[in-house]
Structure formats: C-alpha cells, structure tokens
PDB file of N, CA and C in Angstrom:
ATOM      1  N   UNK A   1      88.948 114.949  97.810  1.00  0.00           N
ATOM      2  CA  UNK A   1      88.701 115.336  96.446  1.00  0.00           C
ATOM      3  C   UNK A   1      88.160 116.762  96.384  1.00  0.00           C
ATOM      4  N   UNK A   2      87.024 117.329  97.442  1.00  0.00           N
ATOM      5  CA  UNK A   2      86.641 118.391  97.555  1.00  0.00           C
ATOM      6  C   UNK A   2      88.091 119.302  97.716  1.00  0.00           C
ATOM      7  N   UNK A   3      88.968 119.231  98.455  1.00  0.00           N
ATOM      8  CA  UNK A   3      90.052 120.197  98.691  1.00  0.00           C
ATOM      9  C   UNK A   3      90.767 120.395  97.703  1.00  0.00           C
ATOM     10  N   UNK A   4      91.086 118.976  96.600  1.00  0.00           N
ATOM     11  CA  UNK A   4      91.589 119.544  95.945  1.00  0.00           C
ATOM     12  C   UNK A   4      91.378 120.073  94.654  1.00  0.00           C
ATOM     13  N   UNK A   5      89.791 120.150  94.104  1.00  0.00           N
ATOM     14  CA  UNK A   5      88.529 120.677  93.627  1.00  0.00           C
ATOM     15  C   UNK A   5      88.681 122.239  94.224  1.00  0.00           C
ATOM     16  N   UNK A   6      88.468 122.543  95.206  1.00  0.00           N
ATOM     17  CA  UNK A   6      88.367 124.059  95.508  1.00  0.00           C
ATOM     18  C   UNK A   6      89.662 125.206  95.505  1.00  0.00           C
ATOM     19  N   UNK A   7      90.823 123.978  95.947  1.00  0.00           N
ATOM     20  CA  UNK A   7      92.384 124.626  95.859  1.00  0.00           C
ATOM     21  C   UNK A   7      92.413 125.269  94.346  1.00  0.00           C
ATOM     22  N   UNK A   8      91.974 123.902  93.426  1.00  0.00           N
ATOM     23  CA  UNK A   8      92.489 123.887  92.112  1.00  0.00           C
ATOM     24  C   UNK A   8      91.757 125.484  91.141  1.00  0.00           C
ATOM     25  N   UNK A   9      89.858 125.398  92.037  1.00  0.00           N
ATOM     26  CA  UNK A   9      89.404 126.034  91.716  1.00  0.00           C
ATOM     27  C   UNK A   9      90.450 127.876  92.194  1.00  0.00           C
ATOM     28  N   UNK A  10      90.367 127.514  93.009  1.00  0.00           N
ATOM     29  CA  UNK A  10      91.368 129.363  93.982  1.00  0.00           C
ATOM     30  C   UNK A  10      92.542 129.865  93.182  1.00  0.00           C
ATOM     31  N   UNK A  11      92.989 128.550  92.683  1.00  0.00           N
ATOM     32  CA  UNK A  11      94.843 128.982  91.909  1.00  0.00           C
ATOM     33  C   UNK A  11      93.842 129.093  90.795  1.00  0.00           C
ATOM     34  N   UNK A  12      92.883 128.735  89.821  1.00  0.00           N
ATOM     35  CA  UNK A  12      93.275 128.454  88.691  1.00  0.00           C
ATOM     36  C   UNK A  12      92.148 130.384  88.374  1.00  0.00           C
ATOM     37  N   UNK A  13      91.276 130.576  89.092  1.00  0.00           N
ATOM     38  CA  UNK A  13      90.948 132.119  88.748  1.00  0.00           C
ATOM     39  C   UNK A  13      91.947 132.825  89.245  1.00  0.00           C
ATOM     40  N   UNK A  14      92.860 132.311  90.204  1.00  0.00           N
ATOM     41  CA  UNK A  14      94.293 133.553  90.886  1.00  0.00           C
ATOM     42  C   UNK A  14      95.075 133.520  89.360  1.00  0.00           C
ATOM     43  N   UNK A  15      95.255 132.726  88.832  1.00  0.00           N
ATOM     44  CA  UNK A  15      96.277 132.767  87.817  1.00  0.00           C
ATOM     45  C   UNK A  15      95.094 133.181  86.521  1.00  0.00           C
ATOM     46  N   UNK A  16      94.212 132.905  86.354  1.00  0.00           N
ATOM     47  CA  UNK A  16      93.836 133.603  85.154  1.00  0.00           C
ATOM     48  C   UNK A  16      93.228 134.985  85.196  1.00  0.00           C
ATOM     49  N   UNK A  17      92.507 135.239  86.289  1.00  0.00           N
ATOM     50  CA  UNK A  17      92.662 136.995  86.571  1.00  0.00           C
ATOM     51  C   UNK A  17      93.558 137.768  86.223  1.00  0.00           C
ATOM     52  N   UNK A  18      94.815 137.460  87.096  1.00  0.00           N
ATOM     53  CA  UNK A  18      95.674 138.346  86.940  1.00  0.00           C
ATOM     54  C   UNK A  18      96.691 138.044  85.733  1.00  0.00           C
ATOM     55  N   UNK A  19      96.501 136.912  84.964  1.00  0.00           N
ATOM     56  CA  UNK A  19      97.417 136.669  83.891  1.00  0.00           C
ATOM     57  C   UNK A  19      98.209 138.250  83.140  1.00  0.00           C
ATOM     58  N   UNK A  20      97.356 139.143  82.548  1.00  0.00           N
ATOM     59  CA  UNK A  20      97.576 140.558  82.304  1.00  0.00           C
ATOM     60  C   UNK A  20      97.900 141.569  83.210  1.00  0.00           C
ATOM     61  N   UNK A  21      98.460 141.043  84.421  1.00  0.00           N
ATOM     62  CA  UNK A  21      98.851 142.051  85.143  1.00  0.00           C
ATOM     63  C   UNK A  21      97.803 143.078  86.028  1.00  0.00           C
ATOM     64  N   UNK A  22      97.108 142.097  85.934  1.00  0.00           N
ATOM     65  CA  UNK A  22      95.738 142.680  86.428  1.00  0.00           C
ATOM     66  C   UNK A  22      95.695 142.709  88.252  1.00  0.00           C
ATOM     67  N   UNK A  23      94.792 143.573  88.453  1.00  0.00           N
ATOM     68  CA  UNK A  23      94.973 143.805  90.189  1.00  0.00           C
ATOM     69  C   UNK A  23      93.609 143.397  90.312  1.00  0.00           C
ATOM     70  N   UNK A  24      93.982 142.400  91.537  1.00  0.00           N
ATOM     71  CA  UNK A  24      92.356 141.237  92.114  1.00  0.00           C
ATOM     72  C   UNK A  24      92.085 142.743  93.078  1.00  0.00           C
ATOM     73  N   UNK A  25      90.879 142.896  93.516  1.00  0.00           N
ATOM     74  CA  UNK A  25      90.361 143.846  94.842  1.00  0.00           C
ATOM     75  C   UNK A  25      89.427 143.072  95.434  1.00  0.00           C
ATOM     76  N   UNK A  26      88.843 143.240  96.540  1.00  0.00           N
ATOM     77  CA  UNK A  26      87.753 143.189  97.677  1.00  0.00           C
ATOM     78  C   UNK A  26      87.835 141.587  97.842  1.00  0.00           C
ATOM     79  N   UNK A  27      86.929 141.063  98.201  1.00  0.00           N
ATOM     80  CA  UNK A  27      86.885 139.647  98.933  1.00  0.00           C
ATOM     81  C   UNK A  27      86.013 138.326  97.864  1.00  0.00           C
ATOM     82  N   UNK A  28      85.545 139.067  96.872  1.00  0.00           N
ATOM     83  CA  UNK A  28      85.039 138.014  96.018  1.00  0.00           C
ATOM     84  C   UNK A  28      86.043 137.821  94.646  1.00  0.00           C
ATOM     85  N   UNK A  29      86.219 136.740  94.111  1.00  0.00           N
ATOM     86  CA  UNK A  29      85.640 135.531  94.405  1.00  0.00           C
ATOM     87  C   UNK A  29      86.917 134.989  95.245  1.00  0.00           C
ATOM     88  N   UNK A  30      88.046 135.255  95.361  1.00  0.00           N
ATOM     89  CA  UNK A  30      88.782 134.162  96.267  1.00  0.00           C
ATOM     90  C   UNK A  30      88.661 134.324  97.837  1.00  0.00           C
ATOM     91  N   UNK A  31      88.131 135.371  98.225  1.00  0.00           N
ATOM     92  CA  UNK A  31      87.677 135.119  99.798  1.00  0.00           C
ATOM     93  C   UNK A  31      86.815 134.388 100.271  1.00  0.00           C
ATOM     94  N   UNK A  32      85.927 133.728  99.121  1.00  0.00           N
ATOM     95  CA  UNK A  32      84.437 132.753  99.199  1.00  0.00           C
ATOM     96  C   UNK A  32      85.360 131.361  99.135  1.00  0.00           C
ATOM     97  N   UNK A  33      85.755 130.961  98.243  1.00  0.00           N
ATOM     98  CA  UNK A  33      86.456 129.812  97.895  1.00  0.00           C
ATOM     99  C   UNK A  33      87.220 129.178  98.810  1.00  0.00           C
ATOM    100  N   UNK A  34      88.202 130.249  99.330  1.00  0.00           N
ATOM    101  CA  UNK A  34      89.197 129.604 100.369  1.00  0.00           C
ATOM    102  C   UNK A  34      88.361 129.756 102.079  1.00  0.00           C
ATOM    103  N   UNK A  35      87.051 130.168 102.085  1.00  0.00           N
ATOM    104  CA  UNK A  35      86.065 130.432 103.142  1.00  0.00           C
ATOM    105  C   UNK A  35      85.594 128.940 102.798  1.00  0.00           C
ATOM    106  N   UNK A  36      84.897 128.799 102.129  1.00  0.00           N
ATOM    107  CA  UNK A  36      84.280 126.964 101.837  1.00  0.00           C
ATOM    108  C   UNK A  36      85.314 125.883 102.464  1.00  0.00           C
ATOM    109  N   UNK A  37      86.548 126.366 102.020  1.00  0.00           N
ATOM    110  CA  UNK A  37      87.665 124.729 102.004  1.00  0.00           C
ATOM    111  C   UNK A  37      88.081 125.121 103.594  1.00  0.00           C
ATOM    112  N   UNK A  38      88.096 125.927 103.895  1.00  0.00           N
ATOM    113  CA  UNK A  38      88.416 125.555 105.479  1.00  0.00           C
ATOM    114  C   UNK A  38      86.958 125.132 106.056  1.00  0.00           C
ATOM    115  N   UNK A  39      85.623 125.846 105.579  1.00  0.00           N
ATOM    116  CA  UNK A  39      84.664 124.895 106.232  1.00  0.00           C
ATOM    117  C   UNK A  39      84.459 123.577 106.332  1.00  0.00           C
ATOM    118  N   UNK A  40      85.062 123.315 104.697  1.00  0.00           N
ATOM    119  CA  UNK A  40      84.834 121.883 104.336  1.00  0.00           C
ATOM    120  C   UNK A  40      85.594 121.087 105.626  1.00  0.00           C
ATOM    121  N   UNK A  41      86.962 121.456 105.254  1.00  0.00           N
ATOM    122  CA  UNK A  41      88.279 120.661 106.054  1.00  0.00           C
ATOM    123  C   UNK A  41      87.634 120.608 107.631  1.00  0.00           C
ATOM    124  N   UNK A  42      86.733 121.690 107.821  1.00  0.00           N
ATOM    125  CA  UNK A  42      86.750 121.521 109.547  1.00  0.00           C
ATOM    126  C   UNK A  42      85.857 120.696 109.976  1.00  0.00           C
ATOM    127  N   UNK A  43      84.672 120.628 109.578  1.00  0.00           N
ATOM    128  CA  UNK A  43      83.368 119.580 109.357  1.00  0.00           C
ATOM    129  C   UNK A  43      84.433 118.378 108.697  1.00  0.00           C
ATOM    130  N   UNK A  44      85.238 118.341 108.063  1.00  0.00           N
ATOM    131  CA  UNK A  44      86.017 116.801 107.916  1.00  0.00           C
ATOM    132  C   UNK A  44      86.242 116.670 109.048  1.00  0.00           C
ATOM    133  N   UNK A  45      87.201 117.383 110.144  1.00  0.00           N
ATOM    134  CA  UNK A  45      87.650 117.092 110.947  1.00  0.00           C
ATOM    135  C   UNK A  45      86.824 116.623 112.238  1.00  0.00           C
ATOM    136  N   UNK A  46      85.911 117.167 112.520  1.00  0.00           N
ATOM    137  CA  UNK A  46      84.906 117.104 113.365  1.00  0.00           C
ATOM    138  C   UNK A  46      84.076 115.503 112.885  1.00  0.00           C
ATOM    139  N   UNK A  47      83.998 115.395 111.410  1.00  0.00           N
ATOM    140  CA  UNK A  47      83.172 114.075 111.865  1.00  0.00           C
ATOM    141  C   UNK A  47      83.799 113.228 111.883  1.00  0.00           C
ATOM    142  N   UNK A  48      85.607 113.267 111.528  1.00  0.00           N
ATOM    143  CA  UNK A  48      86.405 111.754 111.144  1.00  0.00           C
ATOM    144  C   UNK A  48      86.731 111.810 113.164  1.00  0.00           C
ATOM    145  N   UNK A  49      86.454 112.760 113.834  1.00  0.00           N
ATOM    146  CA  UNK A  49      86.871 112.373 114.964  1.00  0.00           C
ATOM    147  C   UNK A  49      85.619 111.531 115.796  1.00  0.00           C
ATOM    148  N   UNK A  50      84.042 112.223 115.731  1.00  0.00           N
ATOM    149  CA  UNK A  50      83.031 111.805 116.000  1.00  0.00           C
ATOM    150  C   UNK A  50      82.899 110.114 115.607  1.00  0.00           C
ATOM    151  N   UNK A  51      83.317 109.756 114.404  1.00  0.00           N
ATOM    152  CA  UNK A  51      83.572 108.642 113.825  1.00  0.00           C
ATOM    153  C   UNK A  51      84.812 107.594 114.440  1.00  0.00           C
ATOM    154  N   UNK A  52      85.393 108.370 114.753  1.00  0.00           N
ATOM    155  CA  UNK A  52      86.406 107.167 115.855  1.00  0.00           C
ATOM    156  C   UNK A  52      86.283 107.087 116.724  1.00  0.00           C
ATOM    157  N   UNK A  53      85.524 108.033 117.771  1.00  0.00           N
ATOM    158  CA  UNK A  53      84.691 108.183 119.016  1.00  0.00           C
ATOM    159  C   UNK A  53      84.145 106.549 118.991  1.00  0.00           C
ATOM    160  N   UNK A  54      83.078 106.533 118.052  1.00  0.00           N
ATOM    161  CA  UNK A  54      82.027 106.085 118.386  1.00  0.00           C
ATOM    162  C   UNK A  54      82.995 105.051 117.636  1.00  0.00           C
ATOM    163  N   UNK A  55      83.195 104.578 116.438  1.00  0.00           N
ATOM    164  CA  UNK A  55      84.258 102.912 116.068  1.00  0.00           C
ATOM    165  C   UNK A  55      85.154 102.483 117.382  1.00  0.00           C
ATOM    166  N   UNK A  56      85.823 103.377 118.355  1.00  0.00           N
ATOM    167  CA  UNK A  56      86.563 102.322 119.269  1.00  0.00           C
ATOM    168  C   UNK A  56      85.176 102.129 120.299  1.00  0.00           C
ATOM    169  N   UNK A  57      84.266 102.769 120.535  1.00  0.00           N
ATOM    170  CA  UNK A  57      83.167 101.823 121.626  1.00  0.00           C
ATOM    171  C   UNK A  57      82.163 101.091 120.887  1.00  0.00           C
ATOM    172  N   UNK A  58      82.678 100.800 119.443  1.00  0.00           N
ATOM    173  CA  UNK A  58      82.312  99.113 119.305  1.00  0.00           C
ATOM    174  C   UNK A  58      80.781  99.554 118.111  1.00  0.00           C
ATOM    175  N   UNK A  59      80.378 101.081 117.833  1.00  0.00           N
ATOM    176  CA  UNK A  59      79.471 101.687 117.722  1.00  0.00           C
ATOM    177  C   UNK A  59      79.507 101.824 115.750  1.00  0.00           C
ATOM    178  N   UNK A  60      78.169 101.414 115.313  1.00  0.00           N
ATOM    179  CA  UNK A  60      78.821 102.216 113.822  1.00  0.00           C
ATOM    180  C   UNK A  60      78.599 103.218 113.693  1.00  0.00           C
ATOM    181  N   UNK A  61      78.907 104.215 113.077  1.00  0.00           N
ATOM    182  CA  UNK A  61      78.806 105.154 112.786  1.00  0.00           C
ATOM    183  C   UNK A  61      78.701 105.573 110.814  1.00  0.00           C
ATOM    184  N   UNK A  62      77.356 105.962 110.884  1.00  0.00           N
ATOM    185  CA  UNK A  62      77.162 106.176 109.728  1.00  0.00           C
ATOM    186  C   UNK A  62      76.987 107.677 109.482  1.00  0.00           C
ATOM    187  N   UNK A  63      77.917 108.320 108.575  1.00  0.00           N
ATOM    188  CA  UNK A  63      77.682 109.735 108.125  1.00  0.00           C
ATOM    189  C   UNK A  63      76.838 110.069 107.328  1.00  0.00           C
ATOM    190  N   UNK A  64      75.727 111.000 107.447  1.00  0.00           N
ATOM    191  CA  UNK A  64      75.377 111.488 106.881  1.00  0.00           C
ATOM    192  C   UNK A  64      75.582 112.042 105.173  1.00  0.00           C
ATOM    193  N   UNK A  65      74.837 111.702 104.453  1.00  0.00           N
ATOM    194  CA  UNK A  65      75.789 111.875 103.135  1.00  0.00           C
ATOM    195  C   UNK A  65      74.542 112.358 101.468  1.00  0.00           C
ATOM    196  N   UNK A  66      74.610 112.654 100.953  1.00  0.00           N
ATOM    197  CA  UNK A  66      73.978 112.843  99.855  1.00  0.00           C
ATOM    198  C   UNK A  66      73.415 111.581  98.874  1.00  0.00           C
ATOM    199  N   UNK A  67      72.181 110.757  99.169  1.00  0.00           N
ATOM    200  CA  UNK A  67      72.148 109.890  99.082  1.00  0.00           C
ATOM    201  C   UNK A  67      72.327 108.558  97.812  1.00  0.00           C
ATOM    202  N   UNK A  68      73.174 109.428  96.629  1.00  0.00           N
ATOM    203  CA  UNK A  68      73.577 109.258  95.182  1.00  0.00           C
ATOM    204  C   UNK A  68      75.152 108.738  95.688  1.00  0.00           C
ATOM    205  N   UNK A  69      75.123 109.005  96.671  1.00  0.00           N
ATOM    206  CA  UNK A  69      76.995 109.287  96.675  1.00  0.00           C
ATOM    207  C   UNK A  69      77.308 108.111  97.926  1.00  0.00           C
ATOM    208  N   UNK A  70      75.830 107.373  98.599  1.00  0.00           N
ATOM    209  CA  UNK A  70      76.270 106.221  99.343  1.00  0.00           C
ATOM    210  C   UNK A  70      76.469 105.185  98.783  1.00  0.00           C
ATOM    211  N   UNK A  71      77.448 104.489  99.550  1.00  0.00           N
ATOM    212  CA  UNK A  71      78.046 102.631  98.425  1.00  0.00           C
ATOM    213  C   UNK A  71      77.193 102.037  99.045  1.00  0.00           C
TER     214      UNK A  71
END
C-alpha cells in the first residue's frame, strides 16, 4: 500500500508541476519520494526474508510495527 501511496504520490506532482509546460530542476521533491520507496521496498525485502528464515526453523517471527497498526 505504501508503494503504491508514494508511486501515486511521484506521478501525481510529475504531472501537476509540469502540466504548463513547466521545467522540474534539482532533486526536490521527486528525488526524496522515489529515495523513500526504494528504502521502503528494501527494508520490505530484508524483513519478508528474515521472516522466512526464522518461519521454516519452526520460529515466530514477529515484526516490529507501529503499535495502532497491530491485529
């Protein structure tokens, strides 16, 4: 949901910036945005693997999480 929250966020100032023909310069704001979603995606990746590590030796594994947002 985050990825596609931050994608949506990257296209939707790429397309309304430049709607007028306008020229984006330097690295803010879409060099921050698309900097977050690969952090995000890589810390996904890193804990869904840590997480099967430890589920096939029988282990639970509980992630860390924001504590409004645990079931």
């Amino acid at each position: 949901m985050l990825t596609l929250l931050l994608l949506g966020a990257h296209f939707g100032l790429l397309f309304g910036l430049t709607r007028d023909g306008g020229q984006i310069e330097g690295f803010f704001p879409f060099g921050l945005i698309v900097c977050t979603w690969l952090v995000v995606t890589l810390l996904h990746l890193i804990v869904s693997v840590v997480g099967l590590v430890r589920a096939s030796g029988g282990r639970v594994f509980q992630v860390p999480a924001i504590p409004f947002l645990k079931a």
